[in-house]
PDB file of N, CA and C in Angstrom:
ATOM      1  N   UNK A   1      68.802 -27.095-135.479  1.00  0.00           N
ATOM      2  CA  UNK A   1      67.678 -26.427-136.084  1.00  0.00           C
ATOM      3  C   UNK A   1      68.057 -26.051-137.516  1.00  0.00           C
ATOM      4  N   UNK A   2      67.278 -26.163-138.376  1.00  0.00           N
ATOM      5  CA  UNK A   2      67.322 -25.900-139.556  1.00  0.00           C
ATOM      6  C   UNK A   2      67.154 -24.707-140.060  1.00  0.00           C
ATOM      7  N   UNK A   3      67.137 -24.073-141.390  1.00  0.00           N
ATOM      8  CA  UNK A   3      66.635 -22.584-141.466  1.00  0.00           C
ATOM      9  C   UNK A   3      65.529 -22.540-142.157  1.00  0.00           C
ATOM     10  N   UNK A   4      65.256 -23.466-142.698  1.00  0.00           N
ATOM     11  CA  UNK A   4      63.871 -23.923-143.296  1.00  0.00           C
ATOM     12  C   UNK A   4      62.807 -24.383-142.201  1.00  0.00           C
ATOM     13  N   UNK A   5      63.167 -24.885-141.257  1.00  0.00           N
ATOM     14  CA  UNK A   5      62.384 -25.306-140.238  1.00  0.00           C
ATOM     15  C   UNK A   5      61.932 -23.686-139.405  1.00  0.00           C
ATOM     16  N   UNK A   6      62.948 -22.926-139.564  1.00  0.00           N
ATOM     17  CA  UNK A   6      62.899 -21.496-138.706  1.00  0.00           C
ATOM     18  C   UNK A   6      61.530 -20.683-139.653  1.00  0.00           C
ATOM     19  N   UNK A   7      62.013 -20.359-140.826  1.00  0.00           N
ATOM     20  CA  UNK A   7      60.877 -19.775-142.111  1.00  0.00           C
ATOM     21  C   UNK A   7      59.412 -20.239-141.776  1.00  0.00           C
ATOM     22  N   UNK A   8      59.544 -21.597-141.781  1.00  0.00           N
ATOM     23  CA  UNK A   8      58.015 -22.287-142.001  1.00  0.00           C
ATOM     24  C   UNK A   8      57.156 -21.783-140.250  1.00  0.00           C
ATOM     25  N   UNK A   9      57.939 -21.949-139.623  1.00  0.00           N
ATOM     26  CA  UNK A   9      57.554 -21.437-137.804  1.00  0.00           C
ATOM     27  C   UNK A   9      56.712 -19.863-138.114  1.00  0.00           C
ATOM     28  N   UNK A  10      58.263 -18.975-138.413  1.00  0.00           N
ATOM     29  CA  UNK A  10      57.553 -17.466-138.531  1.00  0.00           C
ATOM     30  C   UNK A  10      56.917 -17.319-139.415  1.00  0.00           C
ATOM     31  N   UNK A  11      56.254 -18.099-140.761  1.00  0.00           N
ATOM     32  CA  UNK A  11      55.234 -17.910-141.563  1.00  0.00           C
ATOM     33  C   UNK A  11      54.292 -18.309-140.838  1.00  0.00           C
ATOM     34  N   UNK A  12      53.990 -18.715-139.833  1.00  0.00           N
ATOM     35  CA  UNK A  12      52.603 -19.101-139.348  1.00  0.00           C
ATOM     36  C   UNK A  12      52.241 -18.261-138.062  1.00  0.00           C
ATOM     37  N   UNK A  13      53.605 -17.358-137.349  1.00  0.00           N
ATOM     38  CA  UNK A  13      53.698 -16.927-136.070  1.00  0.00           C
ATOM     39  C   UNK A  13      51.823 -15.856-136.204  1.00  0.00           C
ATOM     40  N   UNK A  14      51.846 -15.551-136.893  1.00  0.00           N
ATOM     41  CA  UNK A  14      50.727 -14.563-137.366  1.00  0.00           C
ATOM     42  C   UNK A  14      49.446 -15.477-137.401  1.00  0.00           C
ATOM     43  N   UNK A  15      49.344 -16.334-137.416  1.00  0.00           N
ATOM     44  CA  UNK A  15      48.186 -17.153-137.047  1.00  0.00           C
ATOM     45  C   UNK A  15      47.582 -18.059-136.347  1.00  0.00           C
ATOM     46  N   UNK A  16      48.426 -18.055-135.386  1.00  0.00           N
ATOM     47  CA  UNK A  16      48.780 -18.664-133.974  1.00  0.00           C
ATOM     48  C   UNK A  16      48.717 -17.437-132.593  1.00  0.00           C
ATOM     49  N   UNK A  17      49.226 -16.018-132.926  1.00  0.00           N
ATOM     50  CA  UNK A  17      49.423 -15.243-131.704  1.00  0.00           C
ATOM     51  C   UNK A  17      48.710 -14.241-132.093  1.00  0.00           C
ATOM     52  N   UNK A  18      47.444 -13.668-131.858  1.00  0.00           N
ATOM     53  CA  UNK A  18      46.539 -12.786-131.844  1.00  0.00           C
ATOM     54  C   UNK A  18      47.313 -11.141-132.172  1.00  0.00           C
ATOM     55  N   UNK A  19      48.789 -11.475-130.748  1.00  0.00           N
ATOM     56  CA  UNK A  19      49.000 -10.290-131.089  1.00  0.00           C
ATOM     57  C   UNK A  19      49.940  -9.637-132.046  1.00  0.00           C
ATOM     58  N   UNK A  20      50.457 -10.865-132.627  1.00  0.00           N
ATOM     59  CA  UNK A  20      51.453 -10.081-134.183  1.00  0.00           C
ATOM     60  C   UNK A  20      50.301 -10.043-135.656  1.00  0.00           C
ATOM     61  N   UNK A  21      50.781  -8.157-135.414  1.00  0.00           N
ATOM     62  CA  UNK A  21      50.413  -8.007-136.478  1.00  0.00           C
ATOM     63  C   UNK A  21      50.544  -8.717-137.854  1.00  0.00           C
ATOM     64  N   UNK A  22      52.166  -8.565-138.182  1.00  0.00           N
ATOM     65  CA  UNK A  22      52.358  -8.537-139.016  1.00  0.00           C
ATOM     66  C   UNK A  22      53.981  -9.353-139.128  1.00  0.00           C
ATOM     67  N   UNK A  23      54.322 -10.411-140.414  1.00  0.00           N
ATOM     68  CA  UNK A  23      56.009 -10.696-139.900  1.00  0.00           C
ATOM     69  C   UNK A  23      56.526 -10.327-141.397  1.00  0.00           C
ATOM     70  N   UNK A  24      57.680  -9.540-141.141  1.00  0.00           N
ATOM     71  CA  UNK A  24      58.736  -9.909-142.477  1.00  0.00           C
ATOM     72  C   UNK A  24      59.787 -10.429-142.431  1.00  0.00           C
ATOM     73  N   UNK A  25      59.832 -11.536-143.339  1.00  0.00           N
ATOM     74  CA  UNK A  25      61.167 -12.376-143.292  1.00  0.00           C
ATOM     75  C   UNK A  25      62.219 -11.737-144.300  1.00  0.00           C
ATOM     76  N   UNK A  26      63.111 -11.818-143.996  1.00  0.00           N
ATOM     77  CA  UNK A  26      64.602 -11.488-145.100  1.00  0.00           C
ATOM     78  C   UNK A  26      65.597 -12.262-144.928  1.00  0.00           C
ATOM     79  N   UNK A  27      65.899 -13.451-146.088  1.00  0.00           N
ATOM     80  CA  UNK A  27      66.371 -14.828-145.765  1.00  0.00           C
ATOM     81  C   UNK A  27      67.678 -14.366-147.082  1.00  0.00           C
ATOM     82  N   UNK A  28      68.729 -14.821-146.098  1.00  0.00           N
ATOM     83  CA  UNK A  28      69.890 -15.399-147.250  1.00  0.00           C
ATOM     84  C   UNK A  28      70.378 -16.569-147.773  1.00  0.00           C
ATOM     85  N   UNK A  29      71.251 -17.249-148.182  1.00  0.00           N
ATOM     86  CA  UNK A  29      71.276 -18.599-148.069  1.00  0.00           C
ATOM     87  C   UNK A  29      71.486 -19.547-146.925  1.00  0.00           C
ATOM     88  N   UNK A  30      72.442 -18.824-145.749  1.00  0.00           N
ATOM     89  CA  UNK A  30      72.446 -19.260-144.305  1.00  0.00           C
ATOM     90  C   UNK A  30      71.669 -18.882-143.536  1.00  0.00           C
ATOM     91  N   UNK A  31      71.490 -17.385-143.395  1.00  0.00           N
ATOM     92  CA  UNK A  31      70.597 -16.968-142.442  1.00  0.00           C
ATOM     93  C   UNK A  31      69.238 -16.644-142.765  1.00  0.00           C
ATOM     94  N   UNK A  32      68.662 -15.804-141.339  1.00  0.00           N
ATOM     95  CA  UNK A  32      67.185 -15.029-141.575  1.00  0.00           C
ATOM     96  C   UNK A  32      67.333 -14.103-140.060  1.00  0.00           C
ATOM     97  N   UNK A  33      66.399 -13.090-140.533  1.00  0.00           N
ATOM     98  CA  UNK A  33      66.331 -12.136-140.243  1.00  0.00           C
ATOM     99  C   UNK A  33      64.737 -11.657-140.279  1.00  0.00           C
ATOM    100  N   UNK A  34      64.002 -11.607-139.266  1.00  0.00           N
ATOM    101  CA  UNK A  34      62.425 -11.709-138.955  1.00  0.00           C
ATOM    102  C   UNK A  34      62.254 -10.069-138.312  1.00  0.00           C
ATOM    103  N   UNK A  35      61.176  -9.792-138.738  1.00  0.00           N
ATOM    104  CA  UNK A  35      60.296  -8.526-137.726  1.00  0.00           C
ATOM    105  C   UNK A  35      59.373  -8.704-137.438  1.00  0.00           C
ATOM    106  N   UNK A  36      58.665  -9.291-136.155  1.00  0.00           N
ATOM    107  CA  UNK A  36      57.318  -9.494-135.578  1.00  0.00           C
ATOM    108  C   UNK A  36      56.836  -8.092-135.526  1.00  0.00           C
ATOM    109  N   UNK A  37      55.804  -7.414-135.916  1.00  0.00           N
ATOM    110  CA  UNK A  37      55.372  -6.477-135.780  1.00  0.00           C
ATOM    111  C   UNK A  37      54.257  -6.597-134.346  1.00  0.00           C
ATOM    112  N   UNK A  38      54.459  -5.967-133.578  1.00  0.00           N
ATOM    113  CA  UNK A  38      53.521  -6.353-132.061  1.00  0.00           C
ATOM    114  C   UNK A  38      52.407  -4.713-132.658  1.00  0.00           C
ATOM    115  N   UNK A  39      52.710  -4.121-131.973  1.00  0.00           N
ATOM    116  CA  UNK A  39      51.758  -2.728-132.220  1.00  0.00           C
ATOM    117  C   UNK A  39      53.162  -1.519-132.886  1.00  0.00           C
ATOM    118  N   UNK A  40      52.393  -0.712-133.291  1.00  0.00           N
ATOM    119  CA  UNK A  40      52.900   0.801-133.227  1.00  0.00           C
ATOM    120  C   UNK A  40      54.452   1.100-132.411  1.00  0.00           C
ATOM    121  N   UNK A  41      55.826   0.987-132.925  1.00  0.00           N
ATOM    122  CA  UNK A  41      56.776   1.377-132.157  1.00  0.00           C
ATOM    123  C   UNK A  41      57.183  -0.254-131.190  1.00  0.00           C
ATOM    124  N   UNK A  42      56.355  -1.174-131.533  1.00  0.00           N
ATOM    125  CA  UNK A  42      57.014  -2.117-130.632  1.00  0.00           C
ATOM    126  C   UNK A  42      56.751  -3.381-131.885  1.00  0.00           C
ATOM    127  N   UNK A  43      57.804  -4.118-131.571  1.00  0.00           N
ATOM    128  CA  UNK A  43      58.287  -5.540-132.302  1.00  0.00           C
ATOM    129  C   UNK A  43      59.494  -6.180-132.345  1.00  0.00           C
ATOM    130  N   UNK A  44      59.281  -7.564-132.573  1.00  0.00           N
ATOM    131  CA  UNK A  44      60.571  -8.175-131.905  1.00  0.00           C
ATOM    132  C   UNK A  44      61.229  -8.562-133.284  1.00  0.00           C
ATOM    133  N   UNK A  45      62.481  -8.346-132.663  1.00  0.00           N
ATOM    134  CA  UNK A  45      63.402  -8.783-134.265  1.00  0.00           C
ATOM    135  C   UNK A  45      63.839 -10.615-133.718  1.00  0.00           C
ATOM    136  N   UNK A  46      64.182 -11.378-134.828  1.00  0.00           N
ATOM    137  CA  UNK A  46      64.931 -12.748-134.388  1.00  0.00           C
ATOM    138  C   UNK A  46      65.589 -12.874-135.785  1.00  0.00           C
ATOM    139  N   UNK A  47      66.912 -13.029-135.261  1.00  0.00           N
ATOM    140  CA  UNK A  47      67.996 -13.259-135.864  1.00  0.00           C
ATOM    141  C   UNK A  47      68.226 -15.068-136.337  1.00  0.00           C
ATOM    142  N   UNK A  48      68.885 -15.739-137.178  1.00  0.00           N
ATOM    143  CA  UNK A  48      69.029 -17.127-136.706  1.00  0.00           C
ATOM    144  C   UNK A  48      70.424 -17.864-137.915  1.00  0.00           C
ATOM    145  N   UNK A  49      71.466 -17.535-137.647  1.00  0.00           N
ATOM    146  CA  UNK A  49      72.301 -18.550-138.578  1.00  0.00           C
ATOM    147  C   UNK A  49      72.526 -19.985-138.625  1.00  0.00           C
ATOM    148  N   UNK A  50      71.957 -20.588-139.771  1.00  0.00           N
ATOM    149  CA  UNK A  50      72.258 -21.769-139.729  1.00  0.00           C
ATOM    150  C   UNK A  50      73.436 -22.649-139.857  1.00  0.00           C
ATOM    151  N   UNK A  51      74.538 -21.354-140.337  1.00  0.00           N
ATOM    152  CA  UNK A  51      75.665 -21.895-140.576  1.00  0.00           C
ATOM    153  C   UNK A  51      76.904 -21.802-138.832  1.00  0.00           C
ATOM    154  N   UNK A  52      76.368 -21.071-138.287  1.00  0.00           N
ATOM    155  CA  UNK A  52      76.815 -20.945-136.727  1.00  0.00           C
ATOM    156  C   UNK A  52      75.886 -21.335-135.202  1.00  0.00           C
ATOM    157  N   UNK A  53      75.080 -21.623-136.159  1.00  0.00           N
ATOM    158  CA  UNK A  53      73.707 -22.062-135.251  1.00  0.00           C
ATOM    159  C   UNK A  53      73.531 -20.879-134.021  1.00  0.00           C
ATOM    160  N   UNK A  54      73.697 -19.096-134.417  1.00  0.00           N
ATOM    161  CA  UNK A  54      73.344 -18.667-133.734  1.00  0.00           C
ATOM    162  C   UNK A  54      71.837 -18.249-133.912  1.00  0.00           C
ATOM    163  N   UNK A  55      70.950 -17.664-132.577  1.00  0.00           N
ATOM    164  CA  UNK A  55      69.952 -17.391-132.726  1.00  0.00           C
ATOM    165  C   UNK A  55      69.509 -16.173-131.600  1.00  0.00           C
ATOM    166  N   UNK A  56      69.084 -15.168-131.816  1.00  0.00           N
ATOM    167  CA  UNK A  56      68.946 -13.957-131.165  1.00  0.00           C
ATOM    168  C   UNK A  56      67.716 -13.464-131.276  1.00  0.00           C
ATOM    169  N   UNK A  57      67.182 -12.496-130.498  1.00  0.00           N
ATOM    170  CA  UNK A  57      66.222 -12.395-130.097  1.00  0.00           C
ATOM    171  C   UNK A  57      66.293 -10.526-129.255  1.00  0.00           C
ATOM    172  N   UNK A  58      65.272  -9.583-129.985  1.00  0.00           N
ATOM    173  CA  UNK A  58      65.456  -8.271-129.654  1.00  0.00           C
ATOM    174  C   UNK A  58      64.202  -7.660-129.790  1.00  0.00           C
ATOM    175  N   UNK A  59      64.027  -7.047-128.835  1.00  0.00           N
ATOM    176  CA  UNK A  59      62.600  -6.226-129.282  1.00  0.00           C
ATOM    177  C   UNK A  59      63.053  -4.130-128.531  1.00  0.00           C
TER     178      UNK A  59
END
């Protein structure tokens, strides 16, 4: 998986799933770092290095 391929996904997650509010991305040159905003007090974080190909997932 790419990290450009990851960006272009969560730029659209918001117009595809009714229920995310809202996403912010915070990209370095390897990684990213996402906040799905769901409601009030709830949202999922996703982690993703491209240079270790890890990828995580927290809400």
């Amino acid at each position: 998986m790419r990290l450009n391929d990851v960006v272009i996904e969560l730029a659209e997650v918001e117009h595809h799933f009714w229920f995310v509010q809202r996403v912010e991305i915070e990209q370095t040159d390897d990684a990213i770092k996402a906040r799905l905003d769901v409601r009030v007090g709830l949202f999922i974080q996703i982690f993703f290095s491209e240079k270790t190909n890890r990828f995580n997932m927290a809400s």
